[in-house]
C-alpha atoms as a PDB file:
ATOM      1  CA  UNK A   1     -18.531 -19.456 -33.321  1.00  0.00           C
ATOM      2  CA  UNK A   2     -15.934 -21.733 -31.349  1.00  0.00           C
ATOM      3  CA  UNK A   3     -16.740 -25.346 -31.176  1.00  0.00           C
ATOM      4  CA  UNK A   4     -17.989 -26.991 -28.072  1.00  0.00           C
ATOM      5  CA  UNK A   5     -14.611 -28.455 -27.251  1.00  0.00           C
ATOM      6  CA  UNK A   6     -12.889 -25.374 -27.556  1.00  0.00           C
ATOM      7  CA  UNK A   7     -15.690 -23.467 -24.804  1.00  0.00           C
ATOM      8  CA  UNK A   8     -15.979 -26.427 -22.668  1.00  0.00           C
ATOM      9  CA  UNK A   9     -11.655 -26.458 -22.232  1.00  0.00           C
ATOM     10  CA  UNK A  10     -12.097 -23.047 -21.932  1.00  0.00           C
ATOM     11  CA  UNK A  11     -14.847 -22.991 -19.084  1.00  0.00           C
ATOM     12  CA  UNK A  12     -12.740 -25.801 -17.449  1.00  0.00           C
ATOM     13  CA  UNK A  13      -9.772 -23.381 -17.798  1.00  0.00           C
ATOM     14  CA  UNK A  14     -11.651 -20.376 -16.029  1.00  0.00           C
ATOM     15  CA  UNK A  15     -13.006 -22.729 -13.178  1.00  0.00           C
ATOM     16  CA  UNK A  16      -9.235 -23.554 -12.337  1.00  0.00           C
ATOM     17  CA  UNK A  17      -8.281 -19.443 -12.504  1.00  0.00           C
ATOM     18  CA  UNK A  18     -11.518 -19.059  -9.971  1.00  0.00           C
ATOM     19  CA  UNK A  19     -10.252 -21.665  -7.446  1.00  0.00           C
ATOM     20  CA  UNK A  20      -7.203 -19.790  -7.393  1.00  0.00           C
ATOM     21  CA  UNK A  21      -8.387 -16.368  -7.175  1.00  0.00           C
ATOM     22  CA  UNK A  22     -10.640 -18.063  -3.971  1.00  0.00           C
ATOM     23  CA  UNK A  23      -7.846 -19.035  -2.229  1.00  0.00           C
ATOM     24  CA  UNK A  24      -5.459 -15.913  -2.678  1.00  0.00           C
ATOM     25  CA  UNK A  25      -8.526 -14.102  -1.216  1.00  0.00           C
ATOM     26  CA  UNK A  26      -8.446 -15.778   1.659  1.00  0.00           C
ATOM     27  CA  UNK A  27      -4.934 -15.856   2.467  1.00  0.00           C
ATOM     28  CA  UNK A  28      -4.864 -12.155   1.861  1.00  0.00           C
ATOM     29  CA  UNK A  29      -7.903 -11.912   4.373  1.00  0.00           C
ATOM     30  CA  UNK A  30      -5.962 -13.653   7.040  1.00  0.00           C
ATOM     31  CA  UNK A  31      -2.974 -11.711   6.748  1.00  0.00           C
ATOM     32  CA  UNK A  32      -5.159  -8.507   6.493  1.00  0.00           C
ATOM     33  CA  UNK A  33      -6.539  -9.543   9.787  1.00  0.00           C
ATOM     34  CA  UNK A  34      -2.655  -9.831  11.174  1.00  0.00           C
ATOM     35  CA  UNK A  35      -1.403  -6.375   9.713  1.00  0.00           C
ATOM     36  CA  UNK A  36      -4.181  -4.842  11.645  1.00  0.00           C
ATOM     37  CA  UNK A  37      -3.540  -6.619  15.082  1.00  0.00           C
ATOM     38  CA  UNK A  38       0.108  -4.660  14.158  1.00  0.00           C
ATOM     39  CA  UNK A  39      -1.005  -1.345  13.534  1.00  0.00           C
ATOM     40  CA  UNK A  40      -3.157  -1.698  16.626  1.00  0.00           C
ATOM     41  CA  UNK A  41       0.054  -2.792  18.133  1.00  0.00           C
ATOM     42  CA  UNK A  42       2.313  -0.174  17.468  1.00  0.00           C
ATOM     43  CA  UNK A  43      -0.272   2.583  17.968  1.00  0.00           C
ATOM     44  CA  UNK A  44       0.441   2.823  21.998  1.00  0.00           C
ATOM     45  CA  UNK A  45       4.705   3.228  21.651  1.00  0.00           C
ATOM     46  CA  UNK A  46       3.616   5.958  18.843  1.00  0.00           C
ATOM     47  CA  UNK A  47       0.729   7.818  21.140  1.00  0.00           C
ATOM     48  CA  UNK A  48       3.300   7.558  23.936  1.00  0.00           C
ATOM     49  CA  UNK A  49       6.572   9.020  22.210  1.00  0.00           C
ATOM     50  CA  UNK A  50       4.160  11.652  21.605  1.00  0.00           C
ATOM     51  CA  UNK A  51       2.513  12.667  24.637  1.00  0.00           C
ATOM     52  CA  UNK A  52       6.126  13.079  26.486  1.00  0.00           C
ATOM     53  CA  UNK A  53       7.312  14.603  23.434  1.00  0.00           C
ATOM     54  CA  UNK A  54       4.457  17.073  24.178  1.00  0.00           C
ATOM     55  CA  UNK A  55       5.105  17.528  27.168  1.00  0.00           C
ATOM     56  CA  UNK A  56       8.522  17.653  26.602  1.00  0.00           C
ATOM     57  CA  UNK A  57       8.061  20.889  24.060  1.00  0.00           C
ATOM     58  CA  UNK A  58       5.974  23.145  27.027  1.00  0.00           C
ATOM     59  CA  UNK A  59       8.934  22.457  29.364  1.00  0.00           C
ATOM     60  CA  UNK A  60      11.415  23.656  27.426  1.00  0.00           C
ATOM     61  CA  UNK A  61       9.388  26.385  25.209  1.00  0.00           C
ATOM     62  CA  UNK A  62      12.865  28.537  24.261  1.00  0.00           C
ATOM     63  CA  UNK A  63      14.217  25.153  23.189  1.00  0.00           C
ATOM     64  CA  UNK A  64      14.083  24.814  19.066  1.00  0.00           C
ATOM     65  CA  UNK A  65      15.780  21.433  17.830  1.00  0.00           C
ATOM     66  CA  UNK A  66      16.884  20.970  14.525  1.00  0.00           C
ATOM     67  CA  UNK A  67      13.529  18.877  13.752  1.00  0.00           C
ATOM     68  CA  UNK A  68      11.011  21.472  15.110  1.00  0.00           C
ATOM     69  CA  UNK A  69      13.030  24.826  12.878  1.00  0.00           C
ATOM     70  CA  UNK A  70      10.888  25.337   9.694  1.00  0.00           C
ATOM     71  CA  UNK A  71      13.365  26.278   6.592  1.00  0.00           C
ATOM     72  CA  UNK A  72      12.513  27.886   3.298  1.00  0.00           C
ATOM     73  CA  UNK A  73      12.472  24.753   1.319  1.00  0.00           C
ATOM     74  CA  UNK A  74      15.038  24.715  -1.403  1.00  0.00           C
ATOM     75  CA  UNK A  75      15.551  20.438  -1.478  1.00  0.00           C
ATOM     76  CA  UNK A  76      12.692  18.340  -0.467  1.00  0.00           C
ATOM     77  CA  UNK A  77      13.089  14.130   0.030  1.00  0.00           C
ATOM     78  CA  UNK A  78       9.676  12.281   0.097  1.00  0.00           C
ATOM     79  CA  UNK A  79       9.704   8.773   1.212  1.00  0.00           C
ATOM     80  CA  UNK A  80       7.148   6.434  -1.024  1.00  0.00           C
ATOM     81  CA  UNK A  81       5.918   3.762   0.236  1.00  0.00           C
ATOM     82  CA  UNK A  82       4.286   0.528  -2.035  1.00  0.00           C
ATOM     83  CA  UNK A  83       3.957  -2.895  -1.649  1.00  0.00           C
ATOM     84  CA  UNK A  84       6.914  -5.107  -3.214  1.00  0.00           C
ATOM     85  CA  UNK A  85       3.943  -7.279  -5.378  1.00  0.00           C
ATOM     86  CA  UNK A  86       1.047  -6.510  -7.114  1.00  0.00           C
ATOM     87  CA  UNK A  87      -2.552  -7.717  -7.410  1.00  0.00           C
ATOM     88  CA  UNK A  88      -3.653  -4.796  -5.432  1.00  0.00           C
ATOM     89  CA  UNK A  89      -6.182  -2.947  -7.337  1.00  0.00           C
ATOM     90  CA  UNK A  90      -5.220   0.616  -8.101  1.00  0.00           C
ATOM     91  CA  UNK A  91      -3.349   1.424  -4.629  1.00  0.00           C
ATOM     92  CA  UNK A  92       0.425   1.341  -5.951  1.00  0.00           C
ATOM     93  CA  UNK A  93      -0.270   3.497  -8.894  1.00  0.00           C
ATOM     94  CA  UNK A  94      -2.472   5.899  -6.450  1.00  0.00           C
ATOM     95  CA  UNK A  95       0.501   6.549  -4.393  1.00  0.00           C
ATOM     96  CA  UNK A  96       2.953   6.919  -6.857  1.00  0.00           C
ATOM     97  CA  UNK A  97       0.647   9.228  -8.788  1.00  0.00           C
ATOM     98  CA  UNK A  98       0.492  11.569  -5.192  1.00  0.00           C
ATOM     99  CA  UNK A  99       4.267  11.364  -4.898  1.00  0.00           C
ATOM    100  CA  UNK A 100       5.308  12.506  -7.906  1.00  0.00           C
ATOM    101  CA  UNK A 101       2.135  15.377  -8.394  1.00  0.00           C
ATOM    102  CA  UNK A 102       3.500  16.159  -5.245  1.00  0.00           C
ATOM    103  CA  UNK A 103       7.228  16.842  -6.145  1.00  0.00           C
ATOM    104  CA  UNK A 104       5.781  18.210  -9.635  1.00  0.00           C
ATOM    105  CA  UNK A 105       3.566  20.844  -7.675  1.00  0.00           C
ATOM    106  CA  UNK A 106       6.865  22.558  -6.179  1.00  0.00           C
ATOM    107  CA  UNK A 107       9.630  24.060  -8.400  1.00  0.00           C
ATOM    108  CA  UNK A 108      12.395  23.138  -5.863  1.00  0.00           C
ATOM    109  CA  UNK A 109      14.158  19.832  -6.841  1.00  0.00           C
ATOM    110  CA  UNK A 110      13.049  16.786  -4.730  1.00  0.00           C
ATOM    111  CA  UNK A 111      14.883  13.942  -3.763  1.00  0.00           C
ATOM    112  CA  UNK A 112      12.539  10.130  -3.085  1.00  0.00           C
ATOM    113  CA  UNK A 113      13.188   7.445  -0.741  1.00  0.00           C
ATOM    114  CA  UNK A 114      11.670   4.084  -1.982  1.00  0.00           C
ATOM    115  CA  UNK A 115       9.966   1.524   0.556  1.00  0.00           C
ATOM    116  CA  UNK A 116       8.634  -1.457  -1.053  1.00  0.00           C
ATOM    117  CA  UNK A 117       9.886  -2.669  -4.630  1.00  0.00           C
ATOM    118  CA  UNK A 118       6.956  -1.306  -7.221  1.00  0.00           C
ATOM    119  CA  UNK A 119       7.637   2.015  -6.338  1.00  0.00           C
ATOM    120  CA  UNK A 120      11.062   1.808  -6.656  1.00  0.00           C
ATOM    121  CA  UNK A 121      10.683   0.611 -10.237  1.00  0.00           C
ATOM    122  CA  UNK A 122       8.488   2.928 -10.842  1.00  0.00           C
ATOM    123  CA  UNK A 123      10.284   6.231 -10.274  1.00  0.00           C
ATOM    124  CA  UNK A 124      13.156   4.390 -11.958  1.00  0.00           C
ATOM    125  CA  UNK A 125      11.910   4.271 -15.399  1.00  0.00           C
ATOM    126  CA  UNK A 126      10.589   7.849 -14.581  1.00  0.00           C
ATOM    127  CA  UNK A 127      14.378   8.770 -14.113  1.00  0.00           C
ATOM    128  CA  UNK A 128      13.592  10.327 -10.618  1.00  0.00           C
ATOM    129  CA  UNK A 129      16.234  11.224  -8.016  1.00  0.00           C
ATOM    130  CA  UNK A 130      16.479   8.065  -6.085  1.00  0.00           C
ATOM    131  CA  UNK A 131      18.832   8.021  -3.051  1.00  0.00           C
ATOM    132  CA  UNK A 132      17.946   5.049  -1.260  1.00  0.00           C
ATOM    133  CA  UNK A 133      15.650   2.607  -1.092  1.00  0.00           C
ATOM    134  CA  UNK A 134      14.224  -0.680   1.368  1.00  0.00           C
ATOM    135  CA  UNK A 135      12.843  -2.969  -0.658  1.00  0.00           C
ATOM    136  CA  UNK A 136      11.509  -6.951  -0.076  1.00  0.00           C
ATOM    137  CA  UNK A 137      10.320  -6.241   3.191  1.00  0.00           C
ATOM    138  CA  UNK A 138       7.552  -9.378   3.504  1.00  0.00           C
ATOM    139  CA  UNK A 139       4.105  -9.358   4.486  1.00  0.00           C
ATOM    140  CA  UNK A 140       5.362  -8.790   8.601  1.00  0.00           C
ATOM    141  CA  UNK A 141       7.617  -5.536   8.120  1.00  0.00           C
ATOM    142  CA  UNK A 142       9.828  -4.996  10.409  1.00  0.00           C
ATOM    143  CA  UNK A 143      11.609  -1.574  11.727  1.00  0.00           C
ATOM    144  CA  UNK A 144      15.434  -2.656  11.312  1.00  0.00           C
ATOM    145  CA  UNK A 145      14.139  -3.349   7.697  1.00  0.00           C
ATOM    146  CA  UNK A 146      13.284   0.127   6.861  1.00  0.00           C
ATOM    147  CA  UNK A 147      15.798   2.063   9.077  1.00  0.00           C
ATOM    148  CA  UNK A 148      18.543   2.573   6.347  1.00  0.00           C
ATOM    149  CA  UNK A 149      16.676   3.975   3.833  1.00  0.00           C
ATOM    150  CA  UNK A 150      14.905   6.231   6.803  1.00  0.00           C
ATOM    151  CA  UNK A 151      18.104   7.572   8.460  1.00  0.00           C
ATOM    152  CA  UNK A 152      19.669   8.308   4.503  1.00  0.00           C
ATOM    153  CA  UNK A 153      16.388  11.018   4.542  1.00  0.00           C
ATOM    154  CA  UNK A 154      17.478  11.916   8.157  1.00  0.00           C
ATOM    155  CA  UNK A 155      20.735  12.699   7.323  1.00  0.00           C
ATOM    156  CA  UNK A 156      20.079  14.330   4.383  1.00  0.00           C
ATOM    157  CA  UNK A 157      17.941  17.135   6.777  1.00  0.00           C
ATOM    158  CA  UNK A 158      20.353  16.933   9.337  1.00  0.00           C
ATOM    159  CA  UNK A 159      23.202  18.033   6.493  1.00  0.00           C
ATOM    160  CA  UNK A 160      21.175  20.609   4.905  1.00  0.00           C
ATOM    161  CA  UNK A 161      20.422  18.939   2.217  1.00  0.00           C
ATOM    162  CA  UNK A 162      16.905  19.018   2.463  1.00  0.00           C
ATOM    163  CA  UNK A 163      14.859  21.380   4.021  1.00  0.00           C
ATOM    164  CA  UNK A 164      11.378  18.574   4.383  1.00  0.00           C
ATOM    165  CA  UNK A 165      10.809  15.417   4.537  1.00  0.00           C
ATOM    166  CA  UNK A 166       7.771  13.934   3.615  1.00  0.00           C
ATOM    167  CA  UNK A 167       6.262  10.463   3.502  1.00  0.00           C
ATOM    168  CA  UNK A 168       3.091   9.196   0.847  1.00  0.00           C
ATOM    169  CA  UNK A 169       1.746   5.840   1.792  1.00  0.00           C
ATOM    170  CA  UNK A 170      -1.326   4.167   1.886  1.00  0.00           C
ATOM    171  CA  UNK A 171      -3.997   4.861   5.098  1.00  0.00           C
ATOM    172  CA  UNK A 172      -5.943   2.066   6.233  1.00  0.00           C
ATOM    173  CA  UNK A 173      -9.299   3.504   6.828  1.00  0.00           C
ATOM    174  CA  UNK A 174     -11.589   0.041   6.461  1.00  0.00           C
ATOM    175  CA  UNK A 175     -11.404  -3.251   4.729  1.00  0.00           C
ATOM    176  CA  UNK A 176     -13.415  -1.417   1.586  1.00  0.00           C
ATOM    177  CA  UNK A 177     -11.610   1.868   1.739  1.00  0.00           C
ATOM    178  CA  UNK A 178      -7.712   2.471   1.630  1.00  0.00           C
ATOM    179  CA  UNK A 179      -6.471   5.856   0.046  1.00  0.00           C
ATOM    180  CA  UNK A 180      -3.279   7.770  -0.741  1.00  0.00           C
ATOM    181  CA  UNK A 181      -2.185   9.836   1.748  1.00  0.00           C
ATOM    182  CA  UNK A 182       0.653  12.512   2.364  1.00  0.00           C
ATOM    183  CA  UNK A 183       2.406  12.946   5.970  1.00  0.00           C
ATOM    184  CA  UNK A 184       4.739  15.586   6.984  1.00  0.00           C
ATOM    185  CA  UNK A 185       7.731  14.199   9.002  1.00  0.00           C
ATOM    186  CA  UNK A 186      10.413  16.501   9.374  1.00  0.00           C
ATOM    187  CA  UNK A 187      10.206  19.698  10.334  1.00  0.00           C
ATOM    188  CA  UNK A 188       8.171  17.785  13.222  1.00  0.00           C
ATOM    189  CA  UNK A 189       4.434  19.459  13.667  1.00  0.00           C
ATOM    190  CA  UNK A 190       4.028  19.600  17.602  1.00  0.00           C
ATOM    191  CA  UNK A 191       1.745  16.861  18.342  1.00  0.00           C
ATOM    192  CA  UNK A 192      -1.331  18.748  19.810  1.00  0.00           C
ATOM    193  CA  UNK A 193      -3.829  16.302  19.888  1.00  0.00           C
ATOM    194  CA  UNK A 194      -1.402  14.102  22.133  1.00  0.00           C
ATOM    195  CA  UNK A 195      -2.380  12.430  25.210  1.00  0.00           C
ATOM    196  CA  UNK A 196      -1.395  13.269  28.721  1.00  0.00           C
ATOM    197  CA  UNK A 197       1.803  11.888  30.243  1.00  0.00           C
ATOM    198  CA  UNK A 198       0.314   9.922  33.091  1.00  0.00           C
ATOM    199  CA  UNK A 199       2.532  11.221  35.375  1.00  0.00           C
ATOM    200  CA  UNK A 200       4.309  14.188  36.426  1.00  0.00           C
ATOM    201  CA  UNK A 201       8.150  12.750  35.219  1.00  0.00           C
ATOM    202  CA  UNK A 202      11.627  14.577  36.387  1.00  0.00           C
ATOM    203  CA  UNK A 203      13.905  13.527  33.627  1.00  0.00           C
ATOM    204  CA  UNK A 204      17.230  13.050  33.543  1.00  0.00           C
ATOM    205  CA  UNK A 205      18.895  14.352  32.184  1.00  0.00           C
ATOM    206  CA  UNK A 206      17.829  17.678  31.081  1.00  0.00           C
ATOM    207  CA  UNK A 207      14.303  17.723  29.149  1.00  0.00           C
ATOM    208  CA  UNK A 208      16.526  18.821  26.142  1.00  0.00           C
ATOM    209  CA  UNK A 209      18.759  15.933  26.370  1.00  0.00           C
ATOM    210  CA  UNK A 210      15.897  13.636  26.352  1.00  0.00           C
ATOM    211  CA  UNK A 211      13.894  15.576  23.476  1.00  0.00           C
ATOM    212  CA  UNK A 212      17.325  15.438  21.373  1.00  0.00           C
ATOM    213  CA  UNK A 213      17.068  11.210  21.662  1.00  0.00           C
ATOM    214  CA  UNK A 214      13.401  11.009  21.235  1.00  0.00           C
ATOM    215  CA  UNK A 215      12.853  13.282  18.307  1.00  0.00           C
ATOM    216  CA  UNK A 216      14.693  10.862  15.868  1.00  0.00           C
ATOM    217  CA  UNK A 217      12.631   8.192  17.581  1.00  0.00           C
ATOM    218  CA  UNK A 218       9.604   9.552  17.065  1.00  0.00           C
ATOM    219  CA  UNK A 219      10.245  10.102  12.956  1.00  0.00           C
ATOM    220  CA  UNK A 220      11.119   6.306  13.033  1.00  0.00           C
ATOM    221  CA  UNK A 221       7.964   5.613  14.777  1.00  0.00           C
ATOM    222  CA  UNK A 222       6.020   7.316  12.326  1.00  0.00           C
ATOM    223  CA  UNK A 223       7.298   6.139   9.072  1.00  0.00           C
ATOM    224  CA  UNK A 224       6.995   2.623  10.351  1.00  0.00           C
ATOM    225  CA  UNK A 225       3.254   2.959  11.569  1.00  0.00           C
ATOM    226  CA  UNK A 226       2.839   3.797   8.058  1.00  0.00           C
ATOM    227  CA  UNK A 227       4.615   1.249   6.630  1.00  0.00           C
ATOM    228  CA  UNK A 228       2.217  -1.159   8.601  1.00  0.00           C
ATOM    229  CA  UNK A 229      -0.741   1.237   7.761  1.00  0.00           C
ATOM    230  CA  UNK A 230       0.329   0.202   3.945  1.00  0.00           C
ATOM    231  CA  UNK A 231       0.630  -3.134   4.077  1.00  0.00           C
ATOM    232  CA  UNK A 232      -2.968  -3.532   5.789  1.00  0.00           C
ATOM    233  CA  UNK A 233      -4.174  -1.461   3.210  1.00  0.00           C
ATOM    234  CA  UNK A 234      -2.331  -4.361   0.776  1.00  0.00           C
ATOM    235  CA  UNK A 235      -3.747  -7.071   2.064  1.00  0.00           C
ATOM    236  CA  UNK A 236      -7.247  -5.429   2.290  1.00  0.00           C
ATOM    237  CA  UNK A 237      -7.004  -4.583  -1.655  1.00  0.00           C
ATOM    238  CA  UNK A 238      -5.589  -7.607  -2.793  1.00  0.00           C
ATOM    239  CA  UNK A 239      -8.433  -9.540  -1.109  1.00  0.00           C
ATOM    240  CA  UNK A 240     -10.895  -6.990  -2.541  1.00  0.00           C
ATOM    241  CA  UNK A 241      -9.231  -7.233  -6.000  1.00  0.00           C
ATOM    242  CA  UNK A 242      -9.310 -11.194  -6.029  1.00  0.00           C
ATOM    243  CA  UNK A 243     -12.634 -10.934  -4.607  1.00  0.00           C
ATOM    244  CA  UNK A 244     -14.061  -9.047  -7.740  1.00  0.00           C
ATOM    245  CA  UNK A 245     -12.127 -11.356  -9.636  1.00  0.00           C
ATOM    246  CA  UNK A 246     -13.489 -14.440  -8.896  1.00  0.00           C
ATOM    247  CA  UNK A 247     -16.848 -12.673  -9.541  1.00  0.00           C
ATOM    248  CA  UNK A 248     -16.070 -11.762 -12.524  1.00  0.00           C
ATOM    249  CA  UNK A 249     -15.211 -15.956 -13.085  1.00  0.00           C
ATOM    250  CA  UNK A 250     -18.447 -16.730 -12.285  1.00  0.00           C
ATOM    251  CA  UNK A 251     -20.012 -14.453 -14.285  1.00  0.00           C
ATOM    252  CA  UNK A 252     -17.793 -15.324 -17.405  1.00  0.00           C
ATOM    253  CA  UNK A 253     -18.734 -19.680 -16.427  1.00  0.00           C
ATOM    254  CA  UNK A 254     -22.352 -18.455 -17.500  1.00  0.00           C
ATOM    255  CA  UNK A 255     -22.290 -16.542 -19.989  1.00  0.00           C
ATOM    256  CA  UNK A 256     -19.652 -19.507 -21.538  1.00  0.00           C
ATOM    257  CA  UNK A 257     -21.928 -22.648 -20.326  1.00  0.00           C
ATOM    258  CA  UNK A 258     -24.796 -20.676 -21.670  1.00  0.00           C
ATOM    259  CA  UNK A 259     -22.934 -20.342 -25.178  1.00  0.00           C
ATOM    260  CA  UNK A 260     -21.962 -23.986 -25.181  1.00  0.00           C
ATOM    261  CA  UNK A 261     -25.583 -24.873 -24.461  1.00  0.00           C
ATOM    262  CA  UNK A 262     -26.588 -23.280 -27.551  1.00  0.00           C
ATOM    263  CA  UNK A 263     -23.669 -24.558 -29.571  1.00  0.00           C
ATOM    264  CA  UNK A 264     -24.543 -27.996 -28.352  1.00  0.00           C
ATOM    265  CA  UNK A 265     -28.687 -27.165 -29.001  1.00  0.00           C
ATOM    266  CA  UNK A 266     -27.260 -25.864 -32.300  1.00  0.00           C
ATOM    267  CA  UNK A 267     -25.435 -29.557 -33.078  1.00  0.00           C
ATOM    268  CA  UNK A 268     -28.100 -31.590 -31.938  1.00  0.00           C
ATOM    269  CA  UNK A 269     -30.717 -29.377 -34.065  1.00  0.00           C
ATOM    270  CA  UNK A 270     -28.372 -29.645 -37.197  1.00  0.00           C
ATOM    271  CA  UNK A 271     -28.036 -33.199 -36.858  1.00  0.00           C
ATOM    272  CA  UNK A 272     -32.017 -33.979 -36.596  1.00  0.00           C
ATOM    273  CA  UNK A 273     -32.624 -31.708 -39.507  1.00  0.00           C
ATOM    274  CA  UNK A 274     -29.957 -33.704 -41.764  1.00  0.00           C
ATOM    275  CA  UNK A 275     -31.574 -36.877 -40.008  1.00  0.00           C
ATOM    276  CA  UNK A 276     -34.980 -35.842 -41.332  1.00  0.00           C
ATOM    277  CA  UNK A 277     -33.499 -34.719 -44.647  1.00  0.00           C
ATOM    278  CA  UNK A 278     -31.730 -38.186 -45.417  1.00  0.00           C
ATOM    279  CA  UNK A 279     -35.292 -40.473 -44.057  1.00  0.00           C
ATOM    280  CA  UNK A 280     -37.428 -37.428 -46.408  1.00  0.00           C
ATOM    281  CA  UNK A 281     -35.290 -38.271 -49.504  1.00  0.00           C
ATOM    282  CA  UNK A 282     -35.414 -41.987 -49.099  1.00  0.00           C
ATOM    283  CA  UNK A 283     -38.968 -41.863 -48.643  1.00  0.00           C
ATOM    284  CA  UNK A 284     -39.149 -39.920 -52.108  1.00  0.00           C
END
């Protein structure tokens, strides 16, 4: 059994990991707070890009962009997103494990674009076809930080390289409940659920013209609304994970001050006992 020093530098030891378990729970709860004013924010540009992108499509009904032409898929890219640091529970590992059952699941070869730095790593060491990746992005992500490794997937549809582009990131549902989720981004599903353009728009130029130029936009939009998506799911498991761990703290201060109360019973017993014995055998 360890001596009372050794569980008293030791309960002293956990108390310090608790305090700072505490407080990386709450910073994570304030920036959780900010990543969802953002997806909040970027919701309306996304639900408008759609809605004339809609309306766009029943226009022009005989036009078929590159974007909206499904292909038989011989090459597929899938862009992962993760966070750059850990401390998040199991929500990396959960979207790396969809990303690569996904490119397992199809014989074609597939192609990944990395966005955030533990994914990256990860398909590294797996010795997966990497062909570009955004990585360091911060706690406040913003688009021109993600646009390279975006447009590289782009351009690899646009060339033929790749018949689908996919994207696996993290979906903020609530603070307790974040889970892997899989996108399709290009060829572009027609947004039906889309809201109605609040106005009856001539455009100019031609509705074509304008669906060329917003079609790229709209990809954009929707890899970074999931970017944010992720890192509000971050910040919501990270507080969650140092949550649990401070309780875990506490529960490992009692069980240790309850050991060192028995240690120290245990002493003080031992030493009345060999008091006793020594006044017993001078009495004798």
């Amino acid at each position: 059994m360890p001596s009372l020093r050794d569980l008293r530098r030791r309960i002293r030891s956990v108390t310090n990991t608790q305090k700072i378990t505490k407080a990386m729970e709450l910073v994570a709860a304030s920036k959780m707070r900010r990543a969802q004013e953002r997806v909040l924010a970027a919701r309306p540009y996304s639900d408008e890009i759609a809605a004339i992108m809609s309306e766009l499509m029943k226009r022009t009904p005989e036009y078929k962009h590159p974007y909206l032409q499904v292909r038989e898929v011989r090459h597929r890219v899938i862009i992962l997103v993760t966070a750059d640091r850990g401390s998040v529970g199991a929500l990396n590992s959960n979207n790396v494990r969809l990303a690569v059952r996904e490119a397992n699941a199809t014989p074609v070869p597939t192609s990944f674009v990395t966005i955030g730095r533990k994914g990256r790593d990860v398909l590294r060491r797996l010795r997966k076809d990497l062909i570009a990746d955004s990585s360091q992005i911060g706690d406040q992500p913003r688009m021109h930080a993600i646009l390279p490794a975006v447009r590289v997937a782009m351009e690899q549809y646009e060339k033929g390289e790749a018949d689908q582009v996919d994207i696996v990131f993290a979906r903020f549902i609530s603070v307790g409940r974040q889970h892997a989720a899989l996108q399709r981004l290009i060829p572009v599903q027609p947004p039906e659920e889309a809201g109605k353009v609040a106005a009856d728009f001539e455009y100019e130029p031609e509705p074509k013209d304008v669906l060329d130029a917003l079609l790229p936009r709209y990809v954009e939009a929707e890899v970074y609304r999931a970017v944010l998506e992720n890192a509000a799911s971050e910040q919501a498991a990270r507080m969650i994970a140092m949550r649990n761990a401070s309780d875990n703290a506490s529960d490992l201060i009692v069980d240790l001050t309850l050991t060192a109360n028995k240690v120290r019973q245990a002493t003080i017993t031992t030493e009345l006992m060999e008091i006793v014995g020594g006044v017993t055998a001078l009495e004798g």
